[in-house]
N, C-alpha and C. Protein backbone atom coordinates (compact mmCIF):
# COMPACT_ATOMS: atom_id res chain seq x y z
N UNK A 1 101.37 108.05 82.74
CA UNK A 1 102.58 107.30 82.48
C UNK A 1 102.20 105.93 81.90
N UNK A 2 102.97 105.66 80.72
CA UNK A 2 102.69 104.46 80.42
C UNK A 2 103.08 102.76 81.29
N UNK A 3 102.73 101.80 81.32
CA UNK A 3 103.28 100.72 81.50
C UNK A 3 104.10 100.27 80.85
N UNK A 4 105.00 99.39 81.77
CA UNK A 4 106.07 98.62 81.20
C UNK A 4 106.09 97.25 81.17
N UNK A 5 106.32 96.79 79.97
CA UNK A 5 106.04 95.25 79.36
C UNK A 5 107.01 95.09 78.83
N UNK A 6 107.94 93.87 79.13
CA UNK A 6 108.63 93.19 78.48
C UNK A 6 108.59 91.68 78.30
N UNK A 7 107.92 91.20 77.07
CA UNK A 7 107.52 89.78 77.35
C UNK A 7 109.36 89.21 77.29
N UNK A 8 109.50 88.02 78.04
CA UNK A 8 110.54 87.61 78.12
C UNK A 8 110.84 86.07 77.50
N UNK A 9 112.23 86.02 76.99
CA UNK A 9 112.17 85.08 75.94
C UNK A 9 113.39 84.17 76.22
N UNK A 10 113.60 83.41 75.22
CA UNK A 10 115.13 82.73 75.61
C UNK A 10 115.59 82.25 74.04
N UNK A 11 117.07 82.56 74.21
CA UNK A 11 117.31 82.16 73.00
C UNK A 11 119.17 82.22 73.55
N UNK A 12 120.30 82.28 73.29
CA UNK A 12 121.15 81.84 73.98
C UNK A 12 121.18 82.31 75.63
N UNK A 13 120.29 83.34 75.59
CA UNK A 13 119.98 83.58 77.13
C UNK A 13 118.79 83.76 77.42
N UNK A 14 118.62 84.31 78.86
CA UNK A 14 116.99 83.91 79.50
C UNK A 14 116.88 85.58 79.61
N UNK A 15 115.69 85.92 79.00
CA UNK A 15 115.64 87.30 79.06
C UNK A 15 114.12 87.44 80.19
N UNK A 16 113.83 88.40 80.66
CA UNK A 16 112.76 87.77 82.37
C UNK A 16 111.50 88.49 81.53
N UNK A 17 110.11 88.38 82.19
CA UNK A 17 109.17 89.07 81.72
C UNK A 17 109.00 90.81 82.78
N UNK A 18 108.75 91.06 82.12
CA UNK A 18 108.54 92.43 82.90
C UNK A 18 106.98 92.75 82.75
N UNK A 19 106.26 93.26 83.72
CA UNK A 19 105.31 93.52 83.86
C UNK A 19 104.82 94.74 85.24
N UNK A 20 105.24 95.93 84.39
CA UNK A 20 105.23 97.28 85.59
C UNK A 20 103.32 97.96 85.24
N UNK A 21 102.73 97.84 86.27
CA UNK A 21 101.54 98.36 85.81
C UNK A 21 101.57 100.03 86.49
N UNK A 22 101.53 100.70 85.91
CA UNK A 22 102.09 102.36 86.12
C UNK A 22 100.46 102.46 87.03
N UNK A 23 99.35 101.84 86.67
CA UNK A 23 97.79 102.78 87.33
C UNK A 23 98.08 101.53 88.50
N UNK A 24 98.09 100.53 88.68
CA UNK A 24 97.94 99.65 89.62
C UNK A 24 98.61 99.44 90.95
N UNK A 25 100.00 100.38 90.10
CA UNK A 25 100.97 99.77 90.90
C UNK A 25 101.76 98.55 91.57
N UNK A 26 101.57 97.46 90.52
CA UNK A 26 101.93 96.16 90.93
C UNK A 26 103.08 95.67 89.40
N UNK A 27 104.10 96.00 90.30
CA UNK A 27 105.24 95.07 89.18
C UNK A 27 105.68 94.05 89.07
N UNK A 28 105.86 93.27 88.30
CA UNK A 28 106.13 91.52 88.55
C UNK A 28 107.53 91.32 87.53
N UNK A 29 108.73 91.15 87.75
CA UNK A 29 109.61 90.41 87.66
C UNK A 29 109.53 88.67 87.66
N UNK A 30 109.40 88.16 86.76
CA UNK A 30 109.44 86.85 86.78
C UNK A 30 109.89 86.03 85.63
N UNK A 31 109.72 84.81 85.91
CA UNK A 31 110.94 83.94 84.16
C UNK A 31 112.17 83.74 84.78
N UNK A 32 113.30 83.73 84.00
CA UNK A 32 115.18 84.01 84.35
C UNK A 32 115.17 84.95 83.95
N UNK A 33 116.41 85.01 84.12
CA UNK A 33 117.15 86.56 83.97
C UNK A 33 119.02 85.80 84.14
N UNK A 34 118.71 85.45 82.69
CA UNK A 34 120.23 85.49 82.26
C UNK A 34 120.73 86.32 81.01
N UNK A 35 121.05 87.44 80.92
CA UNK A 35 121.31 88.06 79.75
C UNK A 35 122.49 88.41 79.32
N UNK A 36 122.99 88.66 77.86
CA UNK A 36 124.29 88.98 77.62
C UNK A 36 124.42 90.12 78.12
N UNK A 37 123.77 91.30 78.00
CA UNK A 37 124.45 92.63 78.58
C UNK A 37 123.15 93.14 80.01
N UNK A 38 123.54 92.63 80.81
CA UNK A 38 122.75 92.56 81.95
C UNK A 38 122.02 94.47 82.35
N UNK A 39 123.35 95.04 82.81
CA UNK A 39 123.50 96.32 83.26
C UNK A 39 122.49 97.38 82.27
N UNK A 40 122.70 96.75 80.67
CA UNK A 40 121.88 97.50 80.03
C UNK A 40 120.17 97.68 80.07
N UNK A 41 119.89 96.07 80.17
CA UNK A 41 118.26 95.46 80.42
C UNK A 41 117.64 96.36 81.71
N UNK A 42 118.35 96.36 82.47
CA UNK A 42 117.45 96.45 84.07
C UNK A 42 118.28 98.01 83.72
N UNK A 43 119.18 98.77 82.97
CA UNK A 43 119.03 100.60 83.53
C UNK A 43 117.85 100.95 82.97
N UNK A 44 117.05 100.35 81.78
CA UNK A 44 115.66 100.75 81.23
C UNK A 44 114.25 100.40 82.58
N UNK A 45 114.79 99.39 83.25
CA UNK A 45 113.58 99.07 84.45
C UNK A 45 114.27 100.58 85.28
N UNK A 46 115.08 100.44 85.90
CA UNK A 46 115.66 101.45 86.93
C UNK A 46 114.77 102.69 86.32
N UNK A 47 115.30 103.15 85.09
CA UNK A 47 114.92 104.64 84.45
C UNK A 47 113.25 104.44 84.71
N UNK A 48 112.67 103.41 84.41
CA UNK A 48 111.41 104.08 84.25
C UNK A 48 110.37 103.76 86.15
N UNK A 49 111.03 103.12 86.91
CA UNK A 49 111.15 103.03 88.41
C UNK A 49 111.22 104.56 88.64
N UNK A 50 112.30 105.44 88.41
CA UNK A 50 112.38 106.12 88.92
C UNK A 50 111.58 107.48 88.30
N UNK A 51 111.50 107.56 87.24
CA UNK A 51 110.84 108.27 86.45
C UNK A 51 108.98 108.32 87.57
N UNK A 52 108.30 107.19 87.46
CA UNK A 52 107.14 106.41 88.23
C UNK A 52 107.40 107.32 89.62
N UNK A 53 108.25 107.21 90.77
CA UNK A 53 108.60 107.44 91.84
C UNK A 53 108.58 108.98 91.59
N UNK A 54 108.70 109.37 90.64
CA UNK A 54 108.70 111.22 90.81
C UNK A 54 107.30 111.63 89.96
N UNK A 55 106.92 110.68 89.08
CA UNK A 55 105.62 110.80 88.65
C UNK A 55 104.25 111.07 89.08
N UNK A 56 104.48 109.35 89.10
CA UNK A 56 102.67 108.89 90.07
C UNK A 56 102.68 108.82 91.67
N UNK A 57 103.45 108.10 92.16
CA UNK A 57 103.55 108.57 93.18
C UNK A 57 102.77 107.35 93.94
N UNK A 58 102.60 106.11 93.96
CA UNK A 58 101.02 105.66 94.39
C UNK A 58 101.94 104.48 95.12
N UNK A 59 101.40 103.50 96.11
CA UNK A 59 101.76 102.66 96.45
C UNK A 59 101.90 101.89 95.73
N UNK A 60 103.30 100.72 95.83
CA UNK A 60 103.79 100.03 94.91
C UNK A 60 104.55 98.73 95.53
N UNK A 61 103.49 97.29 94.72
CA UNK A 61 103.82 96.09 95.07
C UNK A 61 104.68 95.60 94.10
N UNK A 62 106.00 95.19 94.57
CA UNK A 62 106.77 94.56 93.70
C UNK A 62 106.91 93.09 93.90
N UNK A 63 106.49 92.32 93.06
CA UNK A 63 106.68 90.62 92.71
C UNK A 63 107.69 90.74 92.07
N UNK A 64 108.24 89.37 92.98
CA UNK A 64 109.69 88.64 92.45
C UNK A 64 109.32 87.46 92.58
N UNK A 65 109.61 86.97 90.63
CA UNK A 65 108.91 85.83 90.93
C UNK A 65 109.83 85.04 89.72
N UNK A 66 111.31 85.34 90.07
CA UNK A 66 112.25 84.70 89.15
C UNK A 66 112.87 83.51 89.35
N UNK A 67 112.58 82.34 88.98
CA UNK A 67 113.03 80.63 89.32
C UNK A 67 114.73 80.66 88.88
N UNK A 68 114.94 81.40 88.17
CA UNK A 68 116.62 81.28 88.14
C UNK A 68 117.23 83.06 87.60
N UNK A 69 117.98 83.45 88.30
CA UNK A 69 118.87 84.81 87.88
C UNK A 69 120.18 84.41 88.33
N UNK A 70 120.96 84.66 87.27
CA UNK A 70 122.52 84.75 87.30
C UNK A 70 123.11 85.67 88.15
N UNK A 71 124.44 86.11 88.50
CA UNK A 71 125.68 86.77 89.58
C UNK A 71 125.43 88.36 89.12
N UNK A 72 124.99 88.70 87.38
CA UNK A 72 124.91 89.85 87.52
C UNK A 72 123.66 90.24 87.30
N UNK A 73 122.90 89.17 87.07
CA UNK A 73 121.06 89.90 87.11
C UNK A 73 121.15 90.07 89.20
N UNK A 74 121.89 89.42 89.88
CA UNK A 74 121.68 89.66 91.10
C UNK A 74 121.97 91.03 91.26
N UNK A 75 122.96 91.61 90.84
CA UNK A 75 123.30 93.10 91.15
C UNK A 75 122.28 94.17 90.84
N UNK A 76 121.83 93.77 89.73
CA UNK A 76 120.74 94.79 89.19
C UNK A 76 119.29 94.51 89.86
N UNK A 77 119.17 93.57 90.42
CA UNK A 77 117.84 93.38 91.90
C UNK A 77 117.88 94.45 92.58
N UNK A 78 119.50 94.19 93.44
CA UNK A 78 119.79 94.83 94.29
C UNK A 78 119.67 96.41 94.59
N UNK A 79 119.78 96.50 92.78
CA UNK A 79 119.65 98.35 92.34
C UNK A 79 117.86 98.68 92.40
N UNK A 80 117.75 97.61 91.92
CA UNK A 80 115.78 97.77 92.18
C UNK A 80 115.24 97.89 93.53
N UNK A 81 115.78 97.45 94.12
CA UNK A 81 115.81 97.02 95.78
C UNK A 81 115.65 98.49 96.28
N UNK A 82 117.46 98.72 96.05
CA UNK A 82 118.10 100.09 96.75
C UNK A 82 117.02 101.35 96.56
N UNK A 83 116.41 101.37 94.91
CA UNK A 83 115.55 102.52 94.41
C UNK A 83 114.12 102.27 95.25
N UNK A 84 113.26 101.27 95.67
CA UNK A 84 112.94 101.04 96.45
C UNK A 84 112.84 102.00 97.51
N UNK A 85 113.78 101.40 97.95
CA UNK A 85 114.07 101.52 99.76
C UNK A 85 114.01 103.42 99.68
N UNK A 86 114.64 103.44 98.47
CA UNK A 86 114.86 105.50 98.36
C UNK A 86 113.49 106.08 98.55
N UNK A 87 112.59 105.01 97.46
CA UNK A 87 110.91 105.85 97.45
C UNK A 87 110.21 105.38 98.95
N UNK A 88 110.54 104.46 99.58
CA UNK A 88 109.92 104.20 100.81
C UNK A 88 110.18 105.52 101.94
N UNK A 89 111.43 106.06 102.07
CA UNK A 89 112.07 106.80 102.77
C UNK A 89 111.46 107.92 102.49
N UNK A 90 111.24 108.19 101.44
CA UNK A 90 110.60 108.98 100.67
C UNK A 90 108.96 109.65 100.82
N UNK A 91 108.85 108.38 101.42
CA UNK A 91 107.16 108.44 101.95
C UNK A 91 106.59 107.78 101.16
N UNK A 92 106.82 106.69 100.31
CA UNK A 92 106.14 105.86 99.32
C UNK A 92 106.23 104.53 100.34
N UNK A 93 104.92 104.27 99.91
CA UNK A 93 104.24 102.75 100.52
C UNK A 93 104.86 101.70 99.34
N UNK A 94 105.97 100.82 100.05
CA UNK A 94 106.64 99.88 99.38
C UNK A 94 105.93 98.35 99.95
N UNK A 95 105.68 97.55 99.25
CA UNK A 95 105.02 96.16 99.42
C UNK A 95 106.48 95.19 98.55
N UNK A 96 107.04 94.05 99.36
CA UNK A 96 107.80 93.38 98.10
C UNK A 96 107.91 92.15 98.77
N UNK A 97 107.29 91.49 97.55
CA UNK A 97 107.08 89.93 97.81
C UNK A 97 108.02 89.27 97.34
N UNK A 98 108.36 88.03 97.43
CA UNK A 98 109.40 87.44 96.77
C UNK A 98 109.11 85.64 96.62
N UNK A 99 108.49 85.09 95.55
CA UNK A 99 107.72 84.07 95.58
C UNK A 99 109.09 82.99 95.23
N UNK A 100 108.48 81.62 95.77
CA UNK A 100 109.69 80.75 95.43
C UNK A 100 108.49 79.09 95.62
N UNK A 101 108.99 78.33 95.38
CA UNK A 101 108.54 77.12 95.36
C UNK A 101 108.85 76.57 97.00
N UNK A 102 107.82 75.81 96.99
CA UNK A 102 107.94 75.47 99.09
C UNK A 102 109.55 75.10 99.26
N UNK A 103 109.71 73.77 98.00
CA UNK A 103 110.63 73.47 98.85
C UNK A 103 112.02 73.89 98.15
N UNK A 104 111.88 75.08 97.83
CA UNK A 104 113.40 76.16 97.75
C UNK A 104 113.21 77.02 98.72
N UNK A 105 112.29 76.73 99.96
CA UNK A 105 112.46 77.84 100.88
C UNK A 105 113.52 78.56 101.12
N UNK A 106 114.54 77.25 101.82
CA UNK A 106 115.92 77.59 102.79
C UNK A 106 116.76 78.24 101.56
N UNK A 107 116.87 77.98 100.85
CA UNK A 107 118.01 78.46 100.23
C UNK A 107 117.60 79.98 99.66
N UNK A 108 115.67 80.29 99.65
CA UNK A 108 115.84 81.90 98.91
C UNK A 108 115.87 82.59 99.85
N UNK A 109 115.57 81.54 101.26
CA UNK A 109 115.65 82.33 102.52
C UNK A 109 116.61 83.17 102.87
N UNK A 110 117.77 82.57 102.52
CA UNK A 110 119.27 82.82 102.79
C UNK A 110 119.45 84.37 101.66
N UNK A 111 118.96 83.96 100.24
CA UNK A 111 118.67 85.24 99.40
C UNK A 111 118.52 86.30 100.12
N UNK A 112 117.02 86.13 100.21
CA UNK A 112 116.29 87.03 100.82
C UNK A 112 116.84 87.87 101.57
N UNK A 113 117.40 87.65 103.06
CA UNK A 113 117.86 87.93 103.98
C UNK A 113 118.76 88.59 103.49
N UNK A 114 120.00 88.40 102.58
CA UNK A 114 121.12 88.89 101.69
C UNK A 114 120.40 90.18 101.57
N UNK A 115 119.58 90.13 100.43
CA UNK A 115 119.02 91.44 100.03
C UNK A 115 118.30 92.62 101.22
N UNK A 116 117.90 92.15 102.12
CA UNK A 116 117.14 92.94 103.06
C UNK A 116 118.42 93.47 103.87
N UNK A 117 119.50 92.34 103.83
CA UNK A 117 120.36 93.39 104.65
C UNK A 117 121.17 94.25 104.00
N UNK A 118 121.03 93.83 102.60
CA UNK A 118 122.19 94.88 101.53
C UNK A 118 121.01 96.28 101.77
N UNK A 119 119.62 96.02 101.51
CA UNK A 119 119.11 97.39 100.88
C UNK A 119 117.97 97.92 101.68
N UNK A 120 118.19 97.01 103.34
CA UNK A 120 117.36 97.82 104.43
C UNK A 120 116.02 97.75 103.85
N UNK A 121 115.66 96.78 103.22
CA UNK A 121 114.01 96.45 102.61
C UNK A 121 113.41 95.60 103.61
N UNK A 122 112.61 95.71 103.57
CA UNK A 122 111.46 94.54 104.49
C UNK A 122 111.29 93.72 102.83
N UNK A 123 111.27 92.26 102.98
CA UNK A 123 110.69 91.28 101.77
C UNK A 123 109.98 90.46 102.32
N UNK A 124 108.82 90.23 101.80
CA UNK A 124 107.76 89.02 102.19
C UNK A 124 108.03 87.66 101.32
N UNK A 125 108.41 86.71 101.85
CA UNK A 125 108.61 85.50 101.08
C UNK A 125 106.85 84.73 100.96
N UNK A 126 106.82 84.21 100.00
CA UNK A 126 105.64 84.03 100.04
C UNK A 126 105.61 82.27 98.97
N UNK A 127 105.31 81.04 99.78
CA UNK A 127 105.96 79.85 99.20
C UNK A 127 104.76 79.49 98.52
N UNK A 128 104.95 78.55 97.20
CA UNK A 128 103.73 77.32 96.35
C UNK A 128 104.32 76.76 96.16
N UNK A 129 103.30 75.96 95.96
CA UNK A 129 103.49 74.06 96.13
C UNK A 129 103.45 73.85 94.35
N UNK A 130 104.54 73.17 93.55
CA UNK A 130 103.74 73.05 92.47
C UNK A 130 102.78 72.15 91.91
């Protein structure tokens, strides 16, 4: 299976970098994620998530390592999340970090927590100093 790369750019919106390593198993979400057609960007991550999950099969660390996402890049997390939580159940070894700057702790804390209770994930917050 190939990898997935999307270098990410900005131009009236913040488009995120994508970086799915299919042999490694380590995906990194990071940049913004403000886009005009949101739902469309992340069903190409979803499709090839799930595609991976019936594929390779291998343990899989997901980095979140986005300094700003908008109301509907939040929804489409959540779908990354949910697909997740499916391959964990599944018997797939799920790892998911979620990086933030020290002192935005409290507030991705509050995130965080959001998401773990929407999609029954365990998330590791993991803080730097810049």
């Amino acid at each position: 299976m190939e990898n997935l790369y999307i270098e990410g750019y900005q131009d009236n919106y913040y488009v995120p970098n994508v970086d799915f390593n299919a042999e490694t198993g380590i995906f990194t979400l990071s940049g913004k994620s403000y886009l005009e057609d949101t739902s469309q960007f992340y069903l190409g991550i979803l499709e090839w998530l799930d595609q991976y999950f019936h594929e390779v099969k291998k343990p899989v660390q997901f980095n979140m390592k986005l300094n700003y996402y908008n109301t509907s890049s939040s929804r489409s997390i959540l779908d990354i999340f949910d697909l997740l939580k499916l391959y964990e159940e599944g018997g797939g070894q799920v790892e998911v970090n979620w990086y933030c700057r020290e002192i935005d702790f409290d507030s991705v804390q509050e995130e965080v927590e959001d998401y773990m209770e929407e999609s029954d994930l365990k998330i590791n917050i993991i803080t730097f100093t810049d």
